[in-house]
C-alpha atoms as a PDB file:
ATOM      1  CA  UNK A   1      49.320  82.644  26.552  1.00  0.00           C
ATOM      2  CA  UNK A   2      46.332  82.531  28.829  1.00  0.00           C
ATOM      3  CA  UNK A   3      43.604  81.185  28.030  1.00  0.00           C
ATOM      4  CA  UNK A   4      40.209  82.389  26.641  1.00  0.00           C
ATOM      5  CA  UNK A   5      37.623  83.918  29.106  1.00  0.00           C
ATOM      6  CA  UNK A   6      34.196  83.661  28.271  1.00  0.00           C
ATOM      7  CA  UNK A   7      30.893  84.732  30.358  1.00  0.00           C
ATOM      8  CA  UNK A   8      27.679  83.426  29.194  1.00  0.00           C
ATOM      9  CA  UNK A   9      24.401  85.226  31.206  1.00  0.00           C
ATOM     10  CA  UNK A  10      21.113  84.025  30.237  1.00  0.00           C
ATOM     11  CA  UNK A  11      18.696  83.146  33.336  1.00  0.00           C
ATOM     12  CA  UNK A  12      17.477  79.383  31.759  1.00  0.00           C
ATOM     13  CA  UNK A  13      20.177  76.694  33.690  1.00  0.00           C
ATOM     14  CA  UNK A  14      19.568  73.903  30.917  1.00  0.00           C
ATOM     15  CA  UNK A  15      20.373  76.491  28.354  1.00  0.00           C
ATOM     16  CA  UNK A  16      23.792  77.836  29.851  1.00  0.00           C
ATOM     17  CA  UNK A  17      24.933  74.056  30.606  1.00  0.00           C
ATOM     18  CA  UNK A  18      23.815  73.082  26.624  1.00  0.00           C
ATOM     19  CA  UNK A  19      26.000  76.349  25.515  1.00  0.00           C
ATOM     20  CA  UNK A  20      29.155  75.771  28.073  1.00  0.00           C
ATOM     21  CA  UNK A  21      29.248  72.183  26.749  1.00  0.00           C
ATOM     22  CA  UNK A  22      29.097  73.677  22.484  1.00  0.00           C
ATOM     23  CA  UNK A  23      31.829  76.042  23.984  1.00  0.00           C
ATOM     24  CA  UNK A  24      34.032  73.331  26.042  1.00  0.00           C
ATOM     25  CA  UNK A  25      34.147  71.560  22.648  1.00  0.00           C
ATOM     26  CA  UNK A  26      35.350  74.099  20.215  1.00  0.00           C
ATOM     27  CA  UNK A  27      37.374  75.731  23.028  1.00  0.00           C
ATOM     28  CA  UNK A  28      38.871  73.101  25.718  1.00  0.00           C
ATOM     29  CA  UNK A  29      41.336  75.783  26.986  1.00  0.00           C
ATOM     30  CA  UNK A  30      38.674  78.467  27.479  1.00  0.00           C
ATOM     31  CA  UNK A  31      37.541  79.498  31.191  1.00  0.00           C
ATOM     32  CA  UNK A  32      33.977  79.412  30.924  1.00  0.00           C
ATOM     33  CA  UNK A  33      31.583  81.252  33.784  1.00  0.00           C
ATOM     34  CA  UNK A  34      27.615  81.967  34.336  1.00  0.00           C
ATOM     35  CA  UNK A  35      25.754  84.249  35.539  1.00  0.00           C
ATOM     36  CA  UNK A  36      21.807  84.294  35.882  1.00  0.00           C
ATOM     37  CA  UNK A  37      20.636  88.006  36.034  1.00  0.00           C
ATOM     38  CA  UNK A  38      22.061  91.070  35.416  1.00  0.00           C
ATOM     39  CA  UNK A  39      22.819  92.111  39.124  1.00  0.00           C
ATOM     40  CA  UNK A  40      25.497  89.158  39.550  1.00  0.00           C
ATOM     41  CA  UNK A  41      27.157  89.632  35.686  1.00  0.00           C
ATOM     42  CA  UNK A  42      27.779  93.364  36.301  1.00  0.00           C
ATOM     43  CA  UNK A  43      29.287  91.916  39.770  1.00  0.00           C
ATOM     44  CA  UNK A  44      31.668  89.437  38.075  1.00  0.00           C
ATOM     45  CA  UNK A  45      32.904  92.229  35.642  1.00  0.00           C
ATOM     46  CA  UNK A  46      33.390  94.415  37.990  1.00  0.00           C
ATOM     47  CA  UNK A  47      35.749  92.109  39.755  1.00  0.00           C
ATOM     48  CA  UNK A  48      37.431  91.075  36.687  1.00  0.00           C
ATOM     49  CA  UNK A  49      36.592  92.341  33.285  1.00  0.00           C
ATOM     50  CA  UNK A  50      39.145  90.975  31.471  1.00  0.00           C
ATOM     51  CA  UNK A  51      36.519  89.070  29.178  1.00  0.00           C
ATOM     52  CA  UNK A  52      37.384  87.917  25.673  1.00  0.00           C
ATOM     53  CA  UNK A  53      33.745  87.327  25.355  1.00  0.00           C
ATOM     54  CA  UNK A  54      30.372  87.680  26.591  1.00  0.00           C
ATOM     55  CA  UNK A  55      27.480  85.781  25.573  1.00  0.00           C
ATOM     56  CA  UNK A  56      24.516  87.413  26.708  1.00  0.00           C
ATOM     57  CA  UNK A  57      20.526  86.784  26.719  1.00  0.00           C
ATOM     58  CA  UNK A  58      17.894  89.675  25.596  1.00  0.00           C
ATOM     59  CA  UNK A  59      15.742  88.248  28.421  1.00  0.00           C
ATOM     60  CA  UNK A  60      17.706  88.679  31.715  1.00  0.00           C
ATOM     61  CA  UNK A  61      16.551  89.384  35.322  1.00  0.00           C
ATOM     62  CA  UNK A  62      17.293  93.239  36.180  1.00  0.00           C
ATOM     63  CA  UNK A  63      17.203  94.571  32.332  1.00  0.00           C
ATOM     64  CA  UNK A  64      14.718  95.168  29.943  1.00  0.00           C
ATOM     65  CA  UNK A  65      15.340  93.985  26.719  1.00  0.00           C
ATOM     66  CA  UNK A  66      18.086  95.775  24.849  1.00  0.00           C
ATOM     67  CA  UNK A  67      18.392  98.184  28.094  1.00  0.00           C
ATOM     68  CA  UNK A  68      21.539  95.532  30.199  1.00  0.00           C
ATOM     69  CA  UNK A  69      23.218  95.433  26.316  1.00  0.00           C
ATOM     70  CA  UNK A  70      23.464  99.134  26.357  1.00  0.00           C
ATOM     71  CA  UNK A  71      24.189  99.631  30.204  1.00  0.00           C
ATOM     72  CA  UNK A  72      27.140  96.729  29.588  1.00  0.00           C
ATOM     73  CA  UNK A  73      28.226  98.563  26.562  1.00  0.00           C
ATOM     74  CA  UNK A  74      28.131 101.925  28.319  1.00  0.00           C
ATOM     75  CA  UNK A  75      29.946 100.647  30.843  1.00  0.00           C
ATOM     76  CA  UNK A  76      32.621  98.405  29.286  1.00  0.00           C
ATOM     77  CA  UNK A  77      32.999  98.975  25.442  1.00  0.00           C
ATOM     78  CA  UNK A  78      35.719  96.964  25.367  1.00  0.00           C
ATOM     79  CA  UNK A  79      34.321  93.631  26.164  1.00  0.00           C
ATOM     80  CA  UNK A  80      32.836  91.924  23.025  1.00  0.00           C
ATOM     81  CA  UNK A  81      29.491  90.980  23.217  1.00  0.00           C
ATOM     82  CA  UNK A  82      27.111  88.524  21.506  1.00  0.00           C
ATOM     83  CA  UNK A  83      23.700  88.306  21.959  1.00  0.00           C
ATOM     84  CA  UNK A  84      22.014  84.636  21.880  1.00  0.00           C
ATOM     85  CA  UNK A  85      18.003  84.971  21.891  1.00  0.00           C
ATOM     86  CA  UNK A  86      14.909  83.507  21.017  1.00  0.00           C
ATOM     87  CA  UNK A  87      13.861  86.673  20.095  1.00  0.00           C
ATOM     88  CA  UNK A  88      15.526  86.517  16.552  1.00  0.00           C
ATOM     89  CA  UNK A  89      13.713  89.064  13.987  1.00  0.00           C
ATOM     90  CA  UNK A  90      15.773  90.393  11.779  1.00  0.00           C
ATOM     91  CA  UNK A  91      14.692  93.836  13.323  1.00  0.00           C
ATOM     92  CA  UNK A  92      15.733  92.517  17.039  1.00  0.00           C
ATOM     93  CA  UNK A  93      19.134  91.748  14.990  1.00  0.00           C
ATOM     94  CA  UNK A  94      19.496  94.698  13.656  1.00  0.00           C
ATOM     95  CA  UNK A  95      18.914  96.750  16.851  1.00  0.00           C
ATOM     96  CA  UNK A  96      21.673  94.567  19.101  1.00  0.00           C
ATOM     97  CA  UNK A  97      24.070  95.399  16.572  1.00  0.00           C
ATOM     98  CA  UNK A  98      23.333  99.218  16.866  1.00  0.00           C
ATOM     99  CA  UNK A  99      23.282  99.341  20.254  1.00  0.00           C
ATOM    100  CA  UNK A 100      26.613  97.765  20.574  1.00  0.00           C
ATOM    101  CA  UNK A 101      27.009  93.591  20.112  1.00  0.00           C
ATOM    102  CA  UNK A 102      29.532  92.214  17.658  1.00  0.00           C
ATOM    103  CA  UNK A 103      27.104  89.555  17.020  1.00  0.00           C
ATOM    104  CA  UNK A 104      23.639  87.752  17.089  1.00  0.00           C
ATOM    105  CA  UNK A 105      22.748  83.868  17.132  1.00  0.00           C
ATOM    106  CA  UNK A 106      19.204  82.866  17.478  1.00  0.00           C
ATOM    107  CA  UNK A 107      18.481  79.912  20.418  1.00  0.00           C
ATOM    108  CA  UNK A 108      18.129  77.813  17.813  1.00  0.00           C
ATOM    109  CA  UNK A 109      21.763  78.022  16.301  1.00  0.00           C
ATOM    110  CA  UNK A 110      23.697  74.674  15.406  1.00  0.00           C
ATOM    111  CA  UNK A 111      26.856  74.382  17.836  1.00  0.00           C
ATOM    112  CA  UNK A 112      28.375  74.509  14.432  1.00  0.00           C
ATOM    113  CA  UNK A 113      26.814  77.701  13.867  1.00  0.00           C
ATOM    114  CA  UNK A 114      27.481  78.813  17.765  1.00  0.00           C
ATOM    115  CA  UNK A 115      31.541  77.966  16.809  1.00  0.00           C
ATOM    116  CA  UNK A 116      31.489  79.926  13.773  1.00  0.00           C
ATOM    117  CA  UNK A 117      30.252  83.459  15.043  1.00  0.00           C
ATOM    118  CA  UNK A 118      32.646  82.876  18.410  1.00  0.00           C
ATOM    119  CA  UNK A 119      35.599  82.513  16.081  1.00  0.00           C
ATOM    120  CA  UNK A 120      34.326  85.228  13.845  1.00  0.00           C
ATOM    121  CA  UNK A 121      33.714  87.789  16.351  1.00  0.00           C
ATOM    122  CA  UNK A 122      36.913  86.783  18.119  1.00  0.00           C
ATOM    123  CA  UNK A 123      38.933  87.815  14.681  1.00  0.00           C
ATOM    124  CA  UNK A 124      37.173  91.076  15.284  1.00  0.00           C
ATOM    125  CA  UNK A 125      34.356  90.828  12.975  1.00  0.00           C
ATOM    126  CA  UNK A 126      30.608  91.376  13.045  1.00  0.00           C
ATOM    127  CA  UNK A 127      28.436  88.287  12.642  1.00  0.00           C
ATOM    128  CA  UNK A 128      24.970  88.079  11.951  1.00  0.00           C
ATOM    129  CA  UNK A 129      22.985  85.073  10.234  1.00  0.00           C
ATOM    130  CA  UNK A 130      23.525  84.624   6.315  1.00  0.00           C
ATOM    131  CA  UNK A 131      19.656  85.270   5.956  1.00  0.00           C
ATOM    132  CA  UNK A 132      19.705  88.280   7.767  1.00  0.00           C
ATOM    133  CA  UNK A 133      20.274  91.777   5.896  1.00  0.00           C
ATOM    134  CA  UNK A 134      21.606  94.302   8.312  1.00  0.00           C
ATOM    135  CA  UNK A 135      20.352  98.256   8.328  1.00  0.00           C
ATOM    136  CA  UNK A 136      20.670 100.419  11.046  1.00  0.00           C
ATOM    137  CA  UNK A 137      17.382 101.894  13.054  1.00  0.00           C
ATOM    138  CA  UNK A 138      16.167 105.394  12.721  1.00  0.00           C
ATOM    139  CA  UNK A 139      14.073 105.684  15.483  1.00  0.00           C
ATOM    140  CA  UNK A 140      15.729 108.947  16.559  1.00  0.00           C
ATOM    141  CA  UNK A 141      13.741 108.852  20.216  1.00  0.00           C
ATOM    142  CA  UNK A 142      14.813 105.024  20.915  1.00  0.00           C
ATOM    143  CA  UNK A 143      18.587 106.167  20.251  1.00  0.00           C
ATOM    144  CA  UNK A 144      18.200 108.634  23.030  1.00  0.00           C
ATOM    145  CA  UNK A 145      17.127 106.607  25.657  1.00  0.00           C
ATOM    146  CA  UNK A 146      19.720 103.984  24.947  1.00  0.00           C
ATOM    147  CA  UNK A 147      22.332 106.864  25.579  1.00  0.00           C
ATOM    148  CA  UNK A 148      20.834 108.231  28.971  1.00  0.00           C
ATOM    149  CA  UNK A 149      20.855 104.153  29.922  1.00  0.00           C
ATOM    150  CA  UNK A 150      24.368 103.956  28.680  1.00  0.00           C
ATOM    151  CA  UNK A 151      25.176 106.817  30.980  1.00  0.00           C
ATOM    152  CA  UNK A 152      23.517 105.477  34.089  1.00  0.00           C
ATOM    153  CA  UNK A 153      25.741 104.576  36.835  1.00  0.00           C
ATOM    154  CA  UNK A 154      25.589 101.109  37.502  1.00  0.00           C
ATOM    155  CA  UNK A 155      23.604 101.881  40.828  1.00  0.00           C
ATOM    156  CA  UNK A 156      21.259 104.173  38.481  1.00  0.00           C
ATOM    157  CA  UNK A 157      20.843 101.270  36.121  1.00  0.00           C
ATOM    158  CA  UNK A 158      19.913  99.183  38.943  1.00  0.00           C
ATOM    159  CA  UNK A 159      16.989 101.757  40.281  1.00  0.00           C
ATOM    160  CA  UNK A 160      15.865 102.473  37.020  1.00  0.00           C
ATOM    161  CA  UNK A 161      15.458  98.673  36.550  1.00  0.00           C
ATOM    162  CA  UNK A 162      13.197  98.794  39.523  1.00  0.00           C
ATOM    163  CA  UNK A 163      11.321 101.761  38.590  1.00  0.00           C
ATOM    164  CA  UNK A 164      10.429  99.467  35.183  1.00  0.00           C
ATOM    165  CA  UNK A 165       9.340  96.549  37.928  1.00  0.00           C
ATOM    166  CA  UNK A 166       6.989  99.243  39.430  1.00  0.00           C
ATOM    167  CA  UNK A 167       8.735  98.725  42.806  1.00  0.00           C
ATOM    168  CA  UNK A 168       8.447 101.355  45.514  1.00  0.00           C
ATOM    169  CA  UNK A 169      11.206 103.743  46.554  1.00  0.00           C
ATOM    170  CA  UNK A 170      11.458 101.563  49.883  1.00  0.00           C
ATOM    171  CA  UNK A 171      10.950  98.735  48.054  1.00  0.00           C
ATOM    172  CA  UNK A 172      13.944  99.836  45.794  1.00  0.00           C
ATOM    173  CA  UNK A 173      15.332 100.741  48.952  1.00  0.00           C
ATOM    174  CA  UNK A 174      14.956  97.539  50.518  1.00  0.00           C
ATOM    175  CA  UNK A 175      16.449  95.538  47.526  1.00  0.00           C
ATOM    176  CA  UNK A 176      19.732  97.981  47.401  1.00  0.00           C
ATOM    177  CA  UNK A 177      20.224  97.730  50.626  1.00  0.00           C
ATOM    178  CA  UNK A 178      20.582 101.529  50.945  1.00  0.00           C
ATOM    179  CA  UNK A 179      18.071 104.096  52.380  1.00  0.00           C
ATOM    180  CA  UNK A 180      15.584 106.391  50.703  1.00  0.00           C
ATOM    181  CA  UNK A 181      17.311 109.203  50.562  1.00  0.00           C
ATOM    182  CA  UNK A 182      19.509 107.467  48.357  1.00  0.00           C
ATOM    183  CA  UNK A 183      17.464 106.028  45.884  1.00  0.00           C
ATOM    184  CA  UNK A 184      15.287 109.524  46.009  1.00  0.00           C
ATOM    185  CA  UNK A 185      18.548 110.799  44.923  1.00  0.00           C
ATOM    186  CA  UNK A 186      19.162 108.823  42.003  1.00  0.00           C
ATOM    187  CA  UNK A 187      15.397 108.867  40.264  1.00  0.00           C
ATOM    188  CA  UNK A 188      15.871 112.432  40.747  1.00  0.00           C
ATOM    189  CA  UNK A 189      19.196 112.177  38.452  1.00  0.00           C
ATOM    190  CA  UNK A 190      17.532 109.317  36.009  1.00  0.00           C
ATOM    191  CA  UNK A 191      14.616 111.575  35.438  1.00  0.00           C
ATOM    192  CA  UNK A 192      16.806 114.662  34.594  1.00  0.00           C
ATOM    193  CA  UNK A 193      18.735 112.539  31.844  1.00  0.00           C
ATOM    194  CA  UNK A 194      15.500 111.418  30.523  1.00  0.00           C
ATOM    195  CA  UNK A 195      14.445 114.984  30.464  1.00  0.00           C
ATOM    196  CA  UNK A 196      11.226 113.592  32.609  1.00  0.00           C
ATOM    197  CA  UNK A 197       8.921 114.550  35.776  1.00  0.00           C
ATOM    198  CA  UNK A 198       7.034 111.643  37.018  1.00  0.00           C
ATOM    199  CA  UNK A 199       8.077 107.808  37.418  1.00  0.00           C
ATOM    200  CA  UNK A 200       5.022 107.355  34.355  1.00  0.00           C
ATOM    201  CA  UNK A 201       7.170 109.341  31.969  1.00  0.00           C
ATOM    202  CA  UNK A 202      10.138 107.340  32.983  1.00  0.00           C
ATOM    203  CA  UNK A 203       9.051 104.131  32.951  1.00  0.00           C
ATOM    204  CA  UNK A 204       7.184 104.438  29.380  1.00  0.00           C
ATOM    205  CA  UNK A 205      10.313 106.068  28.033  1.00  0.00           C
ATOM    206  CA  UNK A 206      12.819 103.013  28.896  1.00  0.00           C
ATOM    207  CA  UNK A 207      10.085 100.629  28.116  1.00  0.00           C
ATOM    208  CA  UNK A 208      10.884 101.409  24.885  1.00  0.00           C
ATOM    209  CA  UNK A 209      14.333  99.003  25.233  1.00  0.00           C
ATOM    210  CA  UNK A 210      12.436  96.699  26.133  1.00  0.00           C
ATOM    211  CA  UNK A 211      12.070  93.356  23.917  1.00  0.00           C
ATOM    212  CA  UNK A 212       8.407  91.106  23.896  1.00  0.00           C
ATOM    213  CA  UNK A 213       9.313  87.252  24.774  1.00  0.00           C
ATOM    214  CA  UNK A 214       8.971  84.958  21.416  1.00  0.00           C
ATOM    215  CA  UNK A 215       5.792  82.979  21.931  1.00  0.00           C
ATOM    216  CA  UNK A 216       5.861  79.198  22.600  1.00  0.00           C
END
């Protein structure tokens, strides 16, 4: 049997070395692997997304809140996902659970508490704290833009990340390494899925993914 492969993205380097070593101790067998920002976990999964779990951060370079939770989803429904956050209302709960994770543990989360969702989720349940009451959203509007993002190509997803930055199109350009033809070409597609006409639309539209950082 092979053993366990888990991913854990979150940008903070204390904070993925404190959650490898809660993982290392419940699961000595596992693989454990980082990444720091969106652009280099959508590379890793590309190159091997046979993931028994990911552990993923609402606050990642490259995404906007829920919107790299979606895109993964979108992408690869078949990898389970858990979001870890110190943005932990019971709303933010609730939404990562609509829009796709098996699970939720706040920043704050015992490694006792970290071991007990892994193994949960891993037996194919849904794990949320005890104190949290689950209902789903029904902000009709929200729902849409999470399915044009989980529809986005993950070059599209990339530009449309950049649009949200309020980079240029040879900025975007620049940063893709492609030209702007190119990127012209794919704001033209993001803003038809949006059902929008200027980058202002846009950008207001998938702010609406997006998640405030918890105050100090």
């Amino acid at each position: 049997m092979s053993p366990q492969r888990f991913v854990i993205a979150d940008d903070h380097p204390l904070f993925r070395g404190a959650l490898r070593g809660a993982l290392a101790q419940e699961f000595p067998q596992a693989e454990i692997t980082e990444a720091g920002d969106i652009a280099s976990l959508l590379t890793r999964i590309a190159e091997n997304a046979d993931i028994d779990l990911l552990l993923l951060d609402l606050h990642m370079p490259g995404a906007q809140g829920f919107s790299g939770l979606i895109h993964l989803q979108g992408q690869h429904p078949e990898i389970p996902v858990v979001v870890i956050s110190a943005s932990d209302s019971e709303d933010i709960m609730c939404r990562a659970i609509d829009y796709g994770a098996t699970g939720f543990l706040p920043k704050s989360s015992s490694p006792e508490q970290i071991a007990a969702a892994i193994n949960a989720v891993l037996t194919g349940e849904r794990w949320l704290p005890k104190y949290v009451s689950y209902k789903t959203s029904d902000n009709h509007e929200e729902r849409s833009v999470a399915a044009v993002i989980a529809s986005l190509t993950p070059q599209q997803f990339r530009v449309a990340s950049y649009l949200v930055q309020g980079l240029l199109n040879k900025q975007i350009a620049w940063e893709l390494n492609v030209t702007e033809a190119t990127i012209k070409a794919h704001i033209t597609e993001i803003f038809r899925k949006l059902g929008v006409h200027s980058r202002t639309q846009a950008v207001l539209l998938l702010g609406k993914l997006d998640v405030s950082e918890p105050t100090a």
